[in-house]
PDB file of N, CA and C in Angstrom:
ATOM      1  N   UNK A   1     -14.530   4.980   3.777  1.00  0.00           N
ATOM      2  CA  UNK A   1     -14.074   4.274   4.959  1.00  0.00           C
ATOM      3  C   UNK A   1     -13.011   3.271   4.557  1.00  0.00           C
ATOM      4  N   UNK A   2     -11.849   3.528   5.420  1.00  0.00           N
ATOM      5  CA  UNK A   2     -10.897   2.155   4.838  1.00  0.00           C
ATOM      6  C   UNK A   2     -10.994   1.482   6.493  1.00  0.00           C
ATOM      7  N   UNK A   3     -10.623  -0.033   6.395  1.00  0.00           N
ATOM      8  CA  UNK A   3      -9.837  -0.610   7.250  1.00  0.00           C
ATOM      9  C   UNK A   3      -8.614  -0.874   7.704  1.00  0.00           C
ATOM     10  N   UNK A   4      -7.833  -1.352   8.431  1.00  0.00           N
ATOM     11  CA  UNK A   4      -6.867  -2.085   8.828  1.00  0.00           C
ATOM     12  C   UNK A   4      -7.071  -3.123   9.504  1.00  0.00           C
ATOM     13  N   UNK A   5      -6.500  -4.096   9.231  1.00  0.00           N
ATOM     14  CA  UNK A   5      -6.037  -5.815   9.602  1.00  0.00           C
ATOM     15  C   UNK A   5      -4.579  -5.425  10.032  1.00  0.00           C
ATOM     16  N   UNK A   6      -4.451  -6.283  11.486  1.00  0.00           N
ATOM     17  CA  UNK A   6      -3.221  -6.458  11.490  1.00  0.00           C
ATOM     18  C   UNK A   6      -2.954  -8.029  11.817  1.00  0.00           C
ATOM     19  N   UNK A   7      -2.206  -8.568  10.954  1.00  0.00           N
ATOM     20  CA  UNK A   7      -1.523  -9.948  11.035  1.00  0.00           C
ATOM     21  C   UNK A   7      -0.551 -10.302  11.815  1.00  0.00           C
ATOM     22  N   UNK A   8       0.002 -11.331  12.208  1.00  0.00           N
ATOM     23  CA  UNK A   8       1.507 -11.088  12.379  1.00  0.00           C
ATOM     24  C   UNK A   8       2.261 -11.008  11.935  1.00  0.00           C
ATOM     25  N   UNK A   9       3.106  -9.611  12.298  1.00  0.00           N
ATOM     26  CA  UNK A   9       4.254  -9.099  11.632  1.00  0.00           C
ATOM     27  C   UNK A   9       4.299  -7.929  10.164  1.00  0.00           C
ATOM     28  N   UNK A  10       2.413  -8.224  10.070  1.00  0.00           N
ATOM     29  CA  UNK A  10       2.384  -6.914   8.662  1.00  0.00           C
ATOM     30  C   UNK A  10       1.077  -6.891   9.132  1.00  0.00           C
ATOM     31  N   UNK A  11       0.763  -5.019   8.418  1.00  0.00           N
ATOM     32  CA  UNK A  11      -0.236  -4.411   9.049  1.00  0.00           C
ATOM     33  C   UNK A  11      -1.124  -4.461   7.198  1.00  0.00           C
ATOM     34  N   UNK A  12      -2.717  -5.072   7.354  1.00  0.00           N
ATOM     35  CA  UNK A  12      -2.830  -4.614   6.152  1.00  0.00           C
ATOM     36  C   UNK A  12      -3.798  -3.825   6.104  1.00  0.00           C
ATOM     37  N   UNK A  13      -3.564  -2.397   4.831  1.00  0.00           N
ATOM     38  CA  UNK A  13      -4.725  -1.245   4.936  1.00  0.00           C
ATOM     39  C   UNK A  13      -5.621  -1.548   3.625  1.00  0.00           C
ATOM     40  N   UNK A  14      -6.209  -1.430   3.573  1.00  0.00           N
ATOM     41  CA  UNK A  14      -7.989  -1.422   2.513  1.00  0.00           C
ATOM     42  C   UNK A  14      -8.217  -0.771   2.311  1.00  0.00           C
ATOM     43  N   UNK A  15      -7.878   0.412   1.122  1.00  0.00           N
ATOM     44  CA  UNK A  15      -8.306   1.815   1.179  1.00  0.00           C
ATOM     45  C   UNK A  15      -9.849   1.639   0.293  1.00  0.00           C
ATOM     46  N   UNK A  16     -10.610   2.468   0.224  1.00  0.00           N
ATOM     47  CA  UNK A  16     -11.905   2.054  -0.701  1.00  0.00           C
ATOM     48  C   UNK A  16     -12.056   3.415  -1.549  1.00  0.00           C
ATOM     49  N   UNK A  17     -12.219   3.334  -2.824  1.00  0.00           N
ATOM     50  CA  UNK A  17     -13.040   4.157  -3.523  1.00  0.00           C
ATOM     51  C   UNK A  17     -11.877   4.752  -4.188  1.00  0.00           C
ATOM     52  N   UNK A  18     -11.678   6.230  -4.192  1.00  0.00           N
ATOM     53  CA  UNK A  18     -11.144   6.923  -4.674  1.00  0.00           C
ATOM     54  C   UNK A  18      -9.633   7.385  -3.650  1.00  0.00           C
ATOM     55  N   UNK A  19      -8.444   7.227  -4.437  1.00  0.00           N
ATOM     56  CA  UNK A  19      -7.373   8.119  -3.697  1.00  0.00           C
ATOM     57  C   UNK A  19      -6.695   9.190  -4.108  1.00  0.00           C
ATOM     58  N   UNK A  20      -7.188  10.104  -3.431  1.00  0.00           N
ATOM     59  CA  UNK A  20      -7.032  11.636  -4.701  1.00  0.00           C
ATOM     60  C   UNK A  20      -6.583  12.517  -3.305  1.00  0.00           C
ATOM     61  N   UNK A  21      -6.539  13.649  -3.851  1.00  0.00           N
ATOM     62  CA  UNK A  21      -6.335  14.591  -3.252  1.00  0.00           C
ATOM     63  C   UNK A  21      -7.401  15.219  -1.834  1.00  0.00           C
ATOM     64  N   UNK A  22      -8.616  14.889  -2.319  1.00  0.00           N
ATOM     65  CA  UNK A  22      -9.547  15.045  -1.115  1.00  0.00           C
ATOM     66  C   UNK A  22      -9.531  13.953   0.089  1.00  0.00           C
ATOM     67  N   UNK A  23      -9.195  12.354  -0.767  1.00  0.00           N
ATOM     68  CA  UNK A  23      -9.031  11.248   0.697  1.00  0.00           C
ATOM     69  C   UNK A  23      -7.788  11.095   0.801  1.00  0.00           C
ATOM     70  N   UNK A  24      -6.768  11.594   0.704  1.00  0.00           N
ATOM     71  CA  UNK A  24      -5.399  10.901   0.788  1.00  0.00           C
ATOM     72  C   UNK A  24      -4.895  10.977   2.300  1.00  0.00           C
ATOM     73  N   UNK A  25      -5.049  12.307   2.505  1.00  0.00           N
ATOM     74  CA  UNK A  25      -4.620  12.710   3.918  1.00  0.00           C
ATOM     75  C   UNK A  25      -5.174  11.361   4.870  1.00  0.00           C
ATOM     76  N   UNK A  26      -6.278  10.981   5.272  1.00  0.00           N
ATOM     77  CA  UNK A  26      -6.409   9.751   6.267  1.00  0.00           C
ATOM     78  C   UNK A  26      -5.700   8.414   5.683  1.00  0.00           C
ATOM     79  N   UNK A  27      -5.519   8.543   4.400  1.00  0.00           N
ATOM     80  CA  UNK A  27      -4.748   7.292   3.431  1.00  0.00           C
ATOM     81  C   UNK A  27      -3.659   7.403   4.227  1.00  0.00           C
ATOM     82  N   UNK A  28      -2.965   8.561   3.980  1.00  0.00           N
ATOM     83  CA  UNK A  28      -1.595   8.961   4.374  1.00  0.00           C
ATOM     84  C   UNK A  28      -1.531   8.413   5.907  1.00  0.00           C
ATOM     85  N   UNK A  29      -2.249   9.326   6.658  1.00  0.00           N
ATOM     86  CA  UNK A  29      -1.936   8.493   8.317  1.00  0.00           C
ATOM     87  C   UNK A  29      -1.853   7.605   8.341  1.00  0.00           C
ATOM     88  N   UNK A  30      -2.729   6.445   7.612  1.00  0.00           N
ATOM     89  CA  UNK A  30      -2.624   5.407   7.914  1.00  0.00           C
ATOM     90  C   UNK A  30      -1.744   4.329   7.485  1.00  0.00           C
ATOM     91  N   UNK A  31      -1.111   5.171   6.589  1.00  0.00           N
ATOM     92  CA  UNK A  31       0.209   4.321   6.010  1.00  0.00           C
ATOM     93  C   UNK A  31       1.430   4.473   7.065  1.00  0.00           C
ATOM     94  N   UNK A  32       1.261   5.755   7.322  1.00  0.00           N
ATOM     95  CA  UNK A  32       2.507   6.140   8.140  1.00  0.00           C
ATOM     96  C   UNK A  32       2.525   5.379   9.864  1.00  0.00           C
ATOM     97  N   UNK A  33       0.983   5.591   9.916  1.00  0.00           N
ATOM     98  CA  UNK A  33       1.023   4.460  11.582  1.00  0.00           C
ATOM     99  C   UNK A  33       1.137   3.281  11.583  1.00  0.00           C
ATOM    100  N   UNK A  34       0.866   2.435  10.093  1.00  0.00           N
ATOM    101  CA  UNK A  34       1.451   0.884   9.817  1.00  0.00           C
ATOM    102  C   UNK A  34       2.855   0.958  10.026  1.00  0.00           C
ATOM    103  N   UNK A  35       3.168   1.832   9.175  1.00  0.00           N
ATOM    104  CA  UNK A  35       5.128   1.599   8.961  1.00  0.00           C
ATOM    105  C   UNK A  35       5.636   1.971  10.314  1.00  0.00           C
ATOM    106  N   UNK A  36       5.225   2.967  11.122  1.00  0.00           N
ATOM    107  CA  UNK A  36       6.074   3.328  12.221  1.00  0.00           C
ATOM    108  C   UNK A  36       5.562   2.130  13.379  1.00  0.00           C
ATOM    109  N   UNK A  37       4.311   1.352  12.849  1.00  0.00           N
ATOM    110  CA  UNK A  37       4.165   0.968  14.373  1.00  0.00           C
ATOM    111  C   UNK A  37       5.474  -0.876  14.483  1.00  0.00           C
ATOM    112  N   UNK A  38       5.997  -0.444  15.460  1.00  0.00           N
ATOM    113  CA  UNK A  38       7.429  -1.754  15.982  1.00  0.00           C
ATOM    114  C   UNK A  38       6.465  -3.156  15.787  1.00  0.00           C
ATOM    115  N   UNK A  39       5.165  -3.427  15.812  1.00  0.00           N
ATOM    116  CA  UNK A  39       4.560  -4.599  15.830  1.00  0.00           C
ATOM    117  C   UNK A  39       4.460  -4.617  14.291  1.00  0.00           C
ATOM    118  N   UNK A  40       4.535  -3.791  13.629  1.00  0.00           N
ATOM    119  CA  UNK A  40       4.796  -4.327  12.159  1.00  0.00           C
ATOM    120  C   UNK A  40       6.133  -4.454  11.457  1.00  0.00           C
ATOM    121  N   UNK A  41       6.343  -5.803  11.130  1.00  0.00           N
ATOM    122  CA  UNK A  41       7.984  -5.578   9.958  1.00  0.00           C
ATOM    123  C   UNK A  41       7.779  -5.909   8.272  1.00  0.00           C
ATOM    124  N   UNK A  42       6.529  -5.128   8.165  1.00  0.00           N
ATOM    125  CA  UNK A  42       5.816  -4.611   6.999  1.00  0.00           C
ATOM    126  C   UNK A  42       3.912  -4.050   6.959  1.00  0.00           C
ATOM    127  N   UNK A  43       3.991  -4.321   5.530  1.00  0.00           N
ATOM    128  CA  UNK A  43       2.907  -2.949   5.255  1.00  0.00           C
ATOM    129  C   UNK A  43       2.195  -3.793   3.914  1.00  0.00           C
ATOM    130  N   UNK A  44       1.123  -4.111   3.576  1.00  0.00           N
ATOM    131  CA  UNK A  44       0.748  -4.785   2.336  1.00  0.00           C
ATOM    132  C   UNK A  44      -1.097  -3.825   2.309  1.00  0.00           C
ATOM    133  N   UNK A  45      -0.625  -3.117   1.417  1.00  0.00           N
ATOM    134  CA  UNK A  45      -1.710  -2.378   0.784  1.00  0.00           C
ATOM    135  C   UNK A  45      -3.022  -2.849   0.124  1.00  0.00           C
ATOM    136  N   UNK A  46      -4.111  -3.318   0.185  1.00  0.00           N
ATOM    137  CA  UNK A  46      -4.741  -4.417  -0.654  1.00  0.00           C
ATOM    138  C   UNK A  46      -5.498  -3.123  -1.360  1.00  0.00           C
ATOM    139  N   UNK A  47      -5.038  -3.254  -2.510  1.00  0.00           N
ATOM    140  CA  UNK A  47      -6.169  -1.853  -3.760  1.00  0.00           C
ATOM    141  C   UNK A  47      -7.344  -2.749  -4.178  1.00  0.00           C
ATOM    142  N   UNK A  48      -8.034  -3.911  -4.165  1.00  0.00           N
ATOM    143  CA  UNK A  48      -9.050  -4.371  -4.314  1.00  0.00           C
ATOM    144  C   UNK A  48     -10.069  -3.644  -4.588  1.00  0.00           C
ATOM    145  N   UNK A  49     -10.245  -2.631  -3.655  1.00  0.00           N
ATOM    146  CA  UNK A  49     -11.841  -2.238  -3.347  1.00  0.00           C
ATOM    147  C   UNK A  49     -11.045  -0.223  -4.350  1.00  0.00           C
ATOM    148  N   UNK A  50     -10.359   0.057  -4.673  1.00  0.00           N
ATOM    149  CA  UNK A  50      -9.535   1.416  -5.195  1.00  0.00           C
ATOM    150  C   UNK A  50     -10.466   1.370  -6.412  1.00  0.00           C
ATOM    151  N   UNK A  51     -11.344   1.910  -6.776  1.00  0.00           N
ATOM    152  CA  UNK A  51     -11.726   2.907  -7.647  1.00  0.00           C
ATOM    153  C   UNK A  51     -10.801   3.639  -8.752  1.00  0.00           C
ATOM    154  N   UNK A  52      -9.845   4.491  -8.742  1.00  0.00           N
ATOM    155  CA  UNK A  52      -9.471   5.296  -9.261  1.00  0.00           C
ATOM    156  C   UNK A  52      -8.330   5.979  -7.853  1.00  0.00           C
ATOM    157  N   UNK A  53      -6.948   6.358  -8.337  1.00  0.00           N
ATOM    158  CA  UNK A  53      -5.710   7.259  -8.161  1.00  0.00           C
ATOM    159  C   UNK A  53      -5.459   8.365  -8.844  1.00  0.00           C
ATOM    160  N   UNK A  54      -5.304   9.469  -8.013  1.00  0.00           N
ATOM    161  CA  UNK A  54      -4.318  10.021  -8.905  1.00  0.00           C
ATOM    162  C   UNK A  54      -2.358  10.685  -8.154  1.00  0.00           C
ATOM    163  N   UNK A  55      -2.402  11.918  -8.662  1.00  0.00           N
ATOM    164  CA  UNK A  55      -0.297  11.829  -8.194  1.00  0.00           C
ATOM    165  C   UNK A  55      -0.601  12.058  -6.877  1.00  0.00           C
ATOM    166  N   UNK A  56      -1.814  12.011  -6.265  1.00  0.00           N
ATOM    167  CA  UNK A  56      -1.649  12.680  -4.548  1.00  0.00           C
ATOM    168  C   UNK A  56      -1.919  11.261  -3.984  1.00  0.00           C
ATOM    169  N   UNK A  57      -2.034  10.065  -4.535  1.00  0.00           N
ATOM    170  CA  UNK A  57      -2.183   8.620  -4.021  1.00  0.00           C
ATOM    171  C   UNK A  57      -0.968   8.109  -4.137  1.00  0.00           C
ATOM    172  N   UNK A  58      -0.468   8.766  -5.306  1.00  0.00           N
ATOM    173  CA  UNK A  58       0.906   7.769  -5.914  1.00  0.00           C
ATOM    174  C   UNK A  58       1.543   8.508  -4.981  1.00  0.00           C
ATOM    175  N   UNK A  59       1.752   9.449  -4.532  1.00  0.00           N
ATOM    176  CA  UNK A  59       2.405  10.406  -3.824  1.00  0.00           C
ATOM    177  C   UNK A  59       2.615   9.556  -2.199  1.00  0.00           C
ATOM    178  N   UNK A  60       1.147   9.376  -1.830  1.00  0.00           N
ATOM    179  CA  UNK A  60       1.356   8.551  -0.598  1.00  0.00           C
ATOM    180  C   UNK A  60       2.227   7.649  -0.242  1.00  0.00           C
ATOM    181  N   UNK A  61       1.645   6.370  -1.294  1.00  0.00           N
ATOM    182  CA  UNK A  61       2.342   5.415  -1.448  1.00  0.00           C
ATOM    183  C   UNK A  61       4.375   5.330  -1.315  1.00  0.00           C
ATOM    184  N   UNK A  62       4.351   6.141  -2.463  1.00  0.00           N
ATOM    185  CA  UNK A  62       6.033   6.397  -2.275  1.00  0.00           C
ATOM    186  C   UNK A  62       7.068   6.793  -1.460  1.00  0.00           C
ATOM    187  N   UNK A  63       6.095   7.859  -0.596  1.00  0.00           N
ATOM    188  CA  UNK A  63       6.442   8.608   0.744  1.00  0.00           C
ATOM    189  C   UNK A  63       5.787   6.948   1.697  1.00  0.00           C
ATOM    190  N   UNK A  64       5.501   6.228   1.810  1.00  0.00           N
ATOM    191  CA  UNK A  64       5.268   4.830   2.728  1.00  0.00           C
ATOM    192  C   UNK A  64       6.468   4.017   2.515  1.00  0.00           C
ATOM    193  N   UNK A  65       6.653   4.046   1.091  1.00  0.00           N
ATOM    194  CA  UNK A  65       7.513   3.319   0.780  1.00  0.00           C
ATOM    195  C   UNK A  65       9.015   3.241   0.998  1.00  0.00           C
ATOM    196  N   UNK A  66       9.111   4.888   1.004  1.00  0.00           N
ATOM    197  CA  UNK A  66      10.542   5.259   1.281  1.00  0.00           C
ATOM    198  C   UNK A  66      10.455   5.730   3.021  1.00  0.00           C
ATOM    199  N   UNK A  67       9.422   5.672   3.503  1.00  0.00           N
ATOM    200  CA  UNK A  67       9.875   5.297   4.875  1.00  0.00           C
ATOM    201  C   UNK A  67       9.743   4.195   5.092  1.00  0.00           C
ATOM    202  N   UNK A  68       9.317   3.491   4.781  1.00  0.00           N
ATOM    203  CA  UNK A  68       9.945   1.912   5.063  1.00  0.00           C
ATOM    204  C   UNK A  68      11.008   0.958   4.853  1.00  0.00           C
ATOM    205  N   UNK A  69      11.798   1.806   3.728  1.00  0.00           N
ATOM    206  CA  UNK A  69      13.031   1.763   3.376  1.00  0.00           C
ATOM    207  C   UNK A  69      14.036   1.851   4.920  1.00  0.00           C
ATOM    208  N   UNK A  70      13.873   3.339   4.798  1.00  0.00           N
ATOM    209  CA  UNK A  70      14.695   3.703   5.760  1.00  0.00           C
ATOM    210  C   UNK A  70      14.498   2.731   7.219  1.00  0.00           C
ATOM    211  N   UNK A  71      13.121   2.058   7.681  1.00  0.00           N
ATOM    212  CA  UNK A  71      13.254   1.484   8.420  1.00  0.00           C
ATOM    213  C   UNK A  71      13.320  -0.182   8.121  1.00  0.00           C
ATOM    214  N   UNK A  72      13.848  -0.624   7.429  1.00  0.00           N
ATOM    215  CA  UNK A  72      14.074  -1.993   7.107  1.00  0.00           C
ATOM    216  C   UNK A  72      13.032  -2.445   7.246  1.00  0.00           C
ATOM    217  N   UNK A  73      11.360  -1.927   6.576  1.00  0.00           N
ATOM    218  CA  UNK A  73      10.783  -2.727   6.626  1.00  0.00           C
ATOM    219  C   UNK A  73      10.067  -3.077   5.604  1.00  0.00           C
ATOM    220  N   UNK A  74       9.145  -3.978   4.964  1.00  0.00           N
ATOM    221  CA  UNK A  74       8.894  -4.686   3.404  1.00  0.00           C
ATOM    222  C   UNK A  74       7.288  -3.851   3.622  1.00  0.00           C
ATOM    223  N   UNK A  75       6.424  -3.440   1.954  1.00  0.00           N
ATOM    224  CA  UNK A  75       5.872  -2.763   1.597  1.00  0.00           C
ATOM    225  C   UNK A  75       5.266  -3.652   0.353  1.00  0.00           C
ATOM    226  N   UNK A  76       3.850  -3.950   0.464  1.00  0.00           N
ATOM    227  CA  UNK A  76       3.780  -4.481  -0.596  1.00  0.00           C
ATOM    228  C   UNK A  76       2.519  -4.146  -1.053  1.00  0.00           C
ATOM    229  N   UNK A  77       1.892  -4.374  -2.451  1.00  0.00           N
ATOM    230  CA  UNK A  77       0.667  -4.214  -2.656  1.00  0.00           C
ATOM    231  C   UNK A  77      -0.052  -5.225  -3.430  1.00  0.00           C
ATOM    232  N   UNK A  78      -1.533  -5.220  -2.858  1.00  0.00           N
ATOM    233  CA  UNK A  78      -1.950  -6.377  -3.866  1.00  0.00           C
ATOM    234  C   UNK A  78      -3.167  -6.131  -4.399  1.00  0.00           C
ATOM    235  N   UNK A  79      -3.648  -7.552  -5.466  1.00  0.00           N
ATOM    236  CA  UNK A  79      -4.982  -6.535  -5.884  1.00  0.00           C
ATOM    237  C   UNK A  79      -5.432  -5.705  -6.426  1.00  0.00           C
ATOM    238  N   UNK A  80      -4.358  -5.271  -7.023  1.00  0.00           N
ATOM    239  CA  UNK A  80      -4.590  -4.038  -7.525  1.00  0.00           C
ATOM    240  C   UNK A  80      -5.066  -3.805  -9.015  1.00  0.00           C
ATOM    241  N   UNK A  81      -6.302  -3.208  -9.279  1.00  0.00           N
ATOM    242  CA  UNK A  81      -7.348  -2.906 -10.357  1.00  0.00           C
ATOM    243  C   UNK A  81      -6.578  -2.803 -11.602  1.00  0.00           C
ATOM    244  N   UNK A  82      -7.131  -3.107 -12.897  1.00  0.00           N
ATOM    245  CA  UNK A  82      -6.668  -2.777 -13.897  1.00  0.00           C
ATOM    246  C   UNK A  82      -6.022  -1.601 -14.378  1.00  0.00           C
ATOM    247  N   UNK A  83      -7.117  -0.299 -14.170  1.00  0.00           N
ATOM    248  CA  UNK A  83      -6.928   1.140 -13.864  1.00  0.00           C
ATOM    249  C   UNK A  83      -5.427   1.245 -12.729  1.00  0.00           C
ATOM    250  N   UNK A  84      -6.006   0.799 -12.287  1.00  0.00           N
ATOM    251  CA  UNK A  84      -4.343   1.326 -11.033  1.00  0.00           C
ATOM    252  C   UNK A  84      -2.869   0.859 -11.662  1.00  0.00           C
ATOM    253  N   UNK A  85      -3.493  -0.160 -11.995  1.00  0.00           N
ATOM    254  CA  UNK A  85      -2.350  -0.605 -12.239  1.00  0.00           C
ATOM    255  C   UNK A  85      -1.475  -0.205 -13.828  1.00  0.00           C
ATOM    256  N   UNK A  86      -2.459   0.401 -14.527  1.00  0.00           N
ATOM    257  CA  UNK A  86      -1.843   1.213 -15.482  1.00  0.00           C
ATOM    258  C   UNK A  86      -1.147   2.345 -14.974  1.00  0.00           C
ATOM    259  N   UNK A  87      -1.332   2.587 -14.010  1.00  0.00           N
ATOM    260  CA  UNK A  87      -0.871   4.155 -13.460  1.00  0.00           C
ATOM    261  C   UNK A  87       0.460   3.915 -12.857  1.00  0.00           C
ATOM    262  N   UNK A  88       0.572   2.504 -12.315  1.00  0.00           N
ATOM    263  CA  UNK A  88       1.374   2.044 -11.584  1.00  0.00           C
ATOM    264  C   UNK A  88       2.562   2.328 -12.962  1.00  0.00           C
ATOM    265  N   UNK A  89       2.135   1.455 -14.046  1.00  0.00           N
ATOM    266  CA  UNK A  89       3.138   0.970 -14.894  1.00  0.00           C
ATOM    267  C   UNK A  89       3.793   2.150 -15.583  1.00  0.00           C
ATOM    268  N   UNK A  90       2.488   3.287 -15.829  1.00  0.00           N
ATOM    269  CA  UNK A  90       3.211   4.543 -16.926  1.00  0.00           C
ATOM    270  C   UNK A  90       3.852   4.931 -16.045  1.00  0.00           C
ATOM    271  N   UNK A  91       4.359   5.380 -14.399  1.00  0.00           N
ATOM    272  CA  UNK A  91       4.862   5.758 -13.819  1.00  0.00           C
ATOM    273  C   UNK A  91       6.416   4.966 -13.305  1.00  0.00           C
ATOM    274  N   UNK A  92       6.094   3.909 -13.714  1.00  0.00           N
ATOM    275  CA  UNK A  92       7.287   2.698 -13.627  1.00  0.00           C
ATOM    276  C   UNK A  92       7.278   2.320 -12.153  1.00  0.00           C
ATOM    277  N   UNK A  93       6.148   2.913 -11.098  1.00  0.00           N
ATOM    278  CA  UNK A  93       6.456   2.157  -9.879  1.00  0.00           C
ATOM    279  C   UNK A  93       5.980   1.090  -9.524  1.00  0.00           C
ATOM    280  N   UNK A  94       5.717   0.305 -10.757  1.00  0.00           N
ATOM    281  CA  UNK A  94       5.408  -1.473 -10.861  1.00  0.00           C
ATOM    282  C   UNK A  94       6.973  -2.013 -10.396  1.00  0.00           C
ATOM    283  N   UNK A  95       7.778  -1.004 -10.966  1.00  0.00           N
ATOM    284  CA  UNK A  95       9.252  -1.452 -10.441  1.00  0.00           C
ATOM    285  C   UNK A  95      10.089  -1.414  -8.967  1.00  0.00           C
ATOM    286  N   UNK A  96       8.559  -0.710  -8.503  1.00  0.00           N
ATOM    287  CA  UNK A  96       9.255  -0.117  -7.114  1.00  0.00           C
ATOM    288  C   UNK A  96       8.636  -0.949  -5.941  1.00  0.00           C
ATOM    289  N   UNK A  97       7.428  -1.531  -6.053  1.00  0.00           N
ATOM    290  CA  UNK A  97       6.669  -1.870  -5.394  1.00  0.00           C
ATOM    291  C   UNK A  97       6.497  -2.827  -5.636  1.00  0.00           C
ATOM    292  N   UNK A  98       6.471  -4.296  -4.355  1.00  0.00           N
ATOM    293  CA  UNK A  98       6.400  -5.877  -4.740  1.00  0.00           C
ATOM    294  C   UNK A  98       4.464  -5.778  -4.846  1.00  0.00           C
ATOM    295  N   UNK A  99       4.152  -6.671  -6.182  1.00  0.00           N
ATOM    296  CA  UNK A  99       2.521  -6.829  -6.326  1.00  0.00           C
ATOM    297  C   UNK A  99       2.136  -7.662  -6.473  1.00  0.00           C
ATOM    298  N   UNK A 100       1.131  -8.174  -5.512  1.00  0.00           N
ATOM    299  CA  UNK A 100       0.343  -9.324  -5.777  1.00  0.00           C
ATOM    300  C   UNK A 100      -0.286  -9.515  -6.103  1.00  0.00           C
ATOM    301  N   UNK A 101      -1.162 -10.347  -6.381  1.00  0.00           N
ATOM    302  CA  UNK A 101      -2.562 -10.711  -6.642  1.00  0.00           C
ATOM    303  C   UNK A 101      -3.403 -10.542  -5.942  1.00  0.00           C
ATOM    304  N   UNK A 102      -2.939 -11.442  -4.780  1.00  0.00           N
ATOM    305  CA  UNK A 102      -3.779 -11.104  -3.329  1.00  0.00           C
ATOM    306  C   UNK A 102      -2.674 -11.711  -2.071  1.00  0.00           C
ATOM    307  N   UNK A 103      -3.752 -11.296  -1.111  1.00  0.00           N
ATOM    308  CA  UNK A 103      -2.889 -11.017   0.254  1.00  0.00           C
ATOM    309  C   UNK A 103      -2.276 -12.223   0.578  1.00  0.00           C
ATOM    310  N   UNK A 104      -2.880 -13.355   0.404  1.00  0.00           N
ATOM    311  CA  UNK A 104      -1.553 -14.639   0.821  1.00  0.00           C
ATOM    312  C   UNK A 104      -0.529 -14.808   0.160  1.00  0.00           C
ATOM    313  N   UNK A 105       0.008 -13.766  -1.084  1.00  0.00           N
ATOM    314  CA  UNK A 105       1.356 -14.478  -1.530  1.00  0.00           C
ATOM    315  C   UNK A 105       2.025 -13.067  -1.554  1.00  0.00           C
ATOM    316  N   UNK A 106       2.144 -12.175  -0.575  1.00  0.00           N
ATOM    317  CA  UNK A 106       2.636 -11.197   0.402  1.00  0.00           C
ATOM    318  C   UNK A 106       3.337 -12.572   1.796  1.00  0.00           C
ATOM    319  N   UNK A 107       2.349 -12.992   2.411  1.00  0.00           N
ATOM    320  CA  UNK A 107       2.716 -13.791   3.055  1.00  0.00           C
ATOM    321  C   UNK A 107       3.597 -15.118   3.120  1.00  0.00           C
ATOM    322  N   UNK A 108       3.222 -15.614   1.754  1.00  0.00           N
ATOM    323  CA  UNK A 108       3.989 -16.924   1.476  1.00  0.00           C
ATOM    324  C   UNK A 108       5.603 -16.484   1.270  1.00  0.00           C
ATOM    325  N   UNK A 109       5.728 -15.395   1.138  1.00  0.00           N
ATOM    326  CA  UNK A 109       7.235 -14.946   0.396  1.00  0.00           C
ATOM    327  C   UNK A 109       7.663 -14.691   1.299  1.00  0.00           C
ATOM    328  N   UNK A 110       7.521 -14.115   2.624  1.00  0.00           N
ATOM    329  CA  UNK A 110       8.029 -13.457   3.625  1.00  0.00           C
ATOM    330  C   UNK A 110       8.447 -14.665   4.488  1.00  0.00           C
ATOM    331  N   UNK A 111       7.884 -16.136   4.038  1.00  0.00           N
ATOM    332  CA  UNK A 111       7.580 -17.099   5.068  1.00  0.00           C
ATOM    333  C   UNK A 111       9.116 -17.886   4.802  1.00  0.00           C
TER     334      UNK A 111
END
């Protein structure tokens, strides 16, 4: 089960457990209905509760990312596990993606 929070002006998703190939698909919607929805002018991912990724998570993510590009809007992630975040780094999209710690300094930067 993941959640969504929406704040003002960024939508945030909570994915839980594992993001692989069997949960990605509802991952995926739900990235894509943050970014497209006009009440958001961003997207902040909190991996807190993420278990384990693999290329069909990273996959998500990037496809969120590069539509949010295209719509001028900011993408961020926070929280994110030791494990993830190795995956993040061998892949170099530590470079692609703004990361926080946690969800208020997504906010403080935007402010």
């Amino acid at each position: 089960m993941q959640s969504v929070l929406v704040r003002p002006q960024a939508a945030v998703i909570q994915p839980l457990g594992s993001l692989n190939a069997a949960t990605v698909v509802k991952f995926q919607h739900q990235l894509n209905a943050a970014v497209l929805s006009e009440q958001n002018a961003g997207l902040l991912v909190d991996m807190g509760q993420v278990e384990s990724m693999d290329s069909a998570g990273l996959m998500a993510l990037v496809a969120a990312k590069n539509m949010a590009q295209r719509l001028n809007k900011r993408i961020g992630l926070c929280a994110v596990p030791h494990q993830v975040r190795m995956i993040l780094e061998l892949t170099q999209l530590d470079r692609v993606f703004e990361i926080f710690e946690e969800q208020t300094a997504f906010y403080e930067i935007a402010a």
